[in-house]
C-alpha atoms as a PDB file:
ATOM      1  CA  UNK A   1      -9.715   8.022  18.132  1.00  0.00           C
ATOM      2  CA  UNK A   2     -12.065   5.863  16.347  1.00  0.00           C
ATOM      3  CA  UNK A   3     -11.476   1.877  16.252  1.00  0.00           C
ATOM      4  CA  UNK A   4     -14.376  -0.403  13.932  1.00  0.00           C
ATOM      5  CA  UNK A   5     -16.095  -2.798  16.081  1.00  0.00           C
ATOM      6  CA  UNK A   6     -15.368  -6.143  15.449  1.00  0.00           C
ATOM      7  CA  UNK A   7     -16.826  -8.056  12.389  1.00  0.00           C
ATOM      8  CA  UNK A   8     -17.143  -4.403  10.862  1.00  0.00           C
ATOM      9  CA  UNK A   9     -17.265  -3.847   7.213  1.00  0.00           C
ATOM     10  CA  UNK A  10     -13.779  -1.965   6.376  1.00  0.00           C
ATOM     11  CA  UNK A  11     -14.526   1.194   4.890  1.00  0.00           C
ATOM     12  CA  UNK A  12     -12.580   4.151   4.702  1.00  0.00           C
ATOM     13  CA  UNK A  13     -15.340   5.783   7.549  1.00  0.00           C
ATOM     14  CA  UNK A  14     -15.036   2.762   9.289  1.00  0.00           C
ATOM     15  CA  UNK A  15     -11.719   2.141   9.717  1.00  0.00           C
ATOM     16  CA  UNK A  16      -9.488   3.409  12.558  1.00  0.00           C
ATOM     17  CA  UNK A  17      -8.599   7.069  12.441  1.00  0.00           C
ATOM     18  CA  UNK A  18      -7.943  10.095  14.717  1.00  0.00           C
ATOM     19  CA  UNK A  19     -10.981  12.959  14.136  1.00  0.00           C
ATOM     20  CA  UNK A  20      -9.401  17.012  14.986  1.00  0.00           C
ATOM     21  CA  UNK A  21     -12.408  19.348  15.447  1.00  0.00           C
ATOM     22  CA  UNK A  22     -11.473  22.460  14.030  1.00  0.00           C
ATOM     23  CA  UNK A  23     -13.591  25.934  13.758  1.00  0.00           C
ATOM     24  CA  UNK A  24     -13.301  26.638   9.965  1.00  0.00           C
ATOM     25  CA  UNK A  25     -13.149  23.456   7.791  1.00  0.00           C
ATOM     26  CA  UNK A  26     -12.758  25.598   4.911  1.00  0.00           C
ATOM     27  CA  UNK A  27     -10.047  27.813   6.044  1.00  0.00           C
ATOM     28  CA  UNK A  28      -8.057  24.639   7.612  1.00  0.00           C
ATOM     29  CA  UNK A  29      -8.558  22.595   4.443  1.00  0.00           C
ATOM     30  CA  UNK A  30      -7.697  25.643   2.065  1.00  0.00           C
ATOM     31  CA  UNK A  31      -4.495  25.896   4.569  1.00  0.00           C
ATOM     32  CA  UNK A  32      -3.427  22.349   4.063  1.00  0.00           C
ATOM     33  CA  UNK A  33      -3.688  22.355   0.508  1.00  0.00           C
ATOM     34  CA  UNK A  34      -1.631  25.376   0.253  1.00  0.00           C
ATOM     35  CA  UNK A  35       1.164  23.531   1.957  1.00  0.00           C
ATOM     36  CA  UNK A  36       0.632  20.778  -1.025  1.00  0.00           C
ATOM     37  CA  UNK A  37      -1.313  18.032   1.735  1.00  0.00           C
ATOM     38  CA  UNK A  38      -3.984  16.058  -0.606  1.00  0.00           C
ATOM     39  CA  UNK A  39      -7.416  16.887   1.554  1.00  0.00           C
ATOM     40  CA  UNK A  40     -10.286  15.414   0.029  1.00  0.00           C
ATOM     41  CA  UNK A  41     -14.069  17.787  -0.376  1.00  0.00           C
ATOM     42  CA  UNK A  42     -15.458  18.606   2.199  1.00  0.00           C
ATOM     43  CA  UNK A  43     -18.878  16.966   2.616  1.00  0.00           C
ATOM     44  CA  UNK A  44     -21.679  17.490   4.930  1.00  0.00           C
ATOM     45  CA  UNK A  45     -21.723  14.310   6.877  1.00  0.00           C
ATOM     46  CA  UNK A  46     -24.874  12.102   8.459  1.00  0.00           C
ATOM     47  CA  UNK A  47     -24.148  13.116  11.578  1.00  0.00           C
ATOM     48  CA  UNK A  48     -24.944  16.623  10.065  1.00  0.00           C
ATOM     49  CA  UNK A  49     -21.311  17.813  10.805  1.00  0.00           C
ATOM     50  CA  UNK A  50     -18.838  19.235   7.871  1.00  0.00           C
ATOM     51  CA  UNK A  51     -15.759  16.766   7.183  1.00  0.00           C
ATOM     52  CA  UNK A  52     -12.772  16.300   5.447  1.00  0.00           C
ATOM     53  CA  UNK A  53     -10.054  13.543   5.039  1.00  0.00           C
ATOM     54  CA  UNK A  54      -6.316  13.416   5.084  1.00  0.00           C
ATOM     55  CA  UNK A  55      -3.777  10.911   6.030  1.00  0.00           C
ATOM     56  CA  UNK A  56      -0.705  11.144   7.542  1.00  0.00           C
ATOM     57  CA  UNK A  57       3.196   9.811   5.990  1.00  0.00           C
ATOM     58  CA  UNK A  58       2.186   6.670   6.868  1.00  0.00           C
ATOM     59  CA  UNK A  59      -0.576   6.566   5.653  1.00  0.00           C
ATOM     60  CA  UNK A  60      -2.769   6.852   8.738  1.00  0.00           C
ATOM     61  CA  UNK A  61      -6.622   8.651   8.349  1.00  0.00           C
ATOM     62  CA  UNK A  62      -6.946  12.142   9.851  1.00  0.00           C
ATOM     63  CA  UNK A  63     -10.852  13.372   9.671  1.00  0.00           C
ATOM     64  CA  UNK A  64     -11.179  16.979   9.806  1.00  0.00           C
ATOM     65  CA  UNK A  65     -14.578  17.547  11.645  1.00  0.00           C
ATOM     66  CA  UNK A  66     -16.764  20.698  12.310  1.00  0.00           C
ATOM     67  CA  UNK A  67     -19.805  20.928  14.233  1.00  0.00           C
ATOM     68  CA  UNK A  68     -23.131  22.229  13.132  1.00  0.00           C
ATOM     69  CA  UNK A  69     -25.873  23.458  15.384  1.00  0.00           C
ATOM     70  CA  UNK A  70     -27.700  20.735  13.719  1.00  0.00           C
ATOM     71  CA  UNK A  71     -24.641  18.079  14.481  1.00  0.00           C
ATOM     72  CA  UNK A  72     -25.511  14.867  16.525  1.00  0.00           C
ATOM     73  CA  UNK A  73     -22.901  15.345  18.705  1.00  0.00           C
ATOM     74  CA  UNK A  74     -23.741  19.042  19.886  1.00  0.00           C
ATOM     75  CA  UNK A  75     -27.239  18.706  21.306  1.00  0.00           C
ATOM     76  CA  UNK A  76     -26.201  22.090  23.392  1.00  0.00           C
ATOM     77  CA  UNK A  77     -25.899  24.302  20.338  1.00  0.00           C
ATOM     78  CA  UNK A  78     -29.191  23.510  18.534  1.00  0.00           C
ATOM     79  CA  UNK A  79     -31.865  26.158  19.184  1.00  0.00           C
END
């Protein structure tokens, strides 16, 4: 779960949401659509990780997120 810090501008990235690491961001978001859920592109983010948005009923932000060997968070899988 990601929260903004305080004082924070509020952007959609910014704002709180819950991130799901998945394996295939393509297969998942190709899945979702299929079943009529609005995904948005996927895009390579700055932390050098694919990702996708969605949102819940309510209305709450779901990021789809796959690591990259080149992905901040995965120093372990960079060569």
């Amino acid at each position: 779960m990601f929260q903004a810090a305080p004082g924070a501008v509020d952007t959609d990235r910014r704002r709180a949401h819950i991130c799901l690491e998945v394996d295939d961001i393509q297969a998942t978001a190709a899945a979702l659509r299929e079943r009529g859920v609005d995904v948005s592109e996927i895009k390579l983010g700055g932390d050098q990780s694919w990702q996708a948005w969605l949102a819940d009923p309510d209305g709450n932000r779901i990021e789809l997120h796959q690591y990259t060997p080149d992905s901040w968070q995965t120093p372990h899988l960079r060569s």
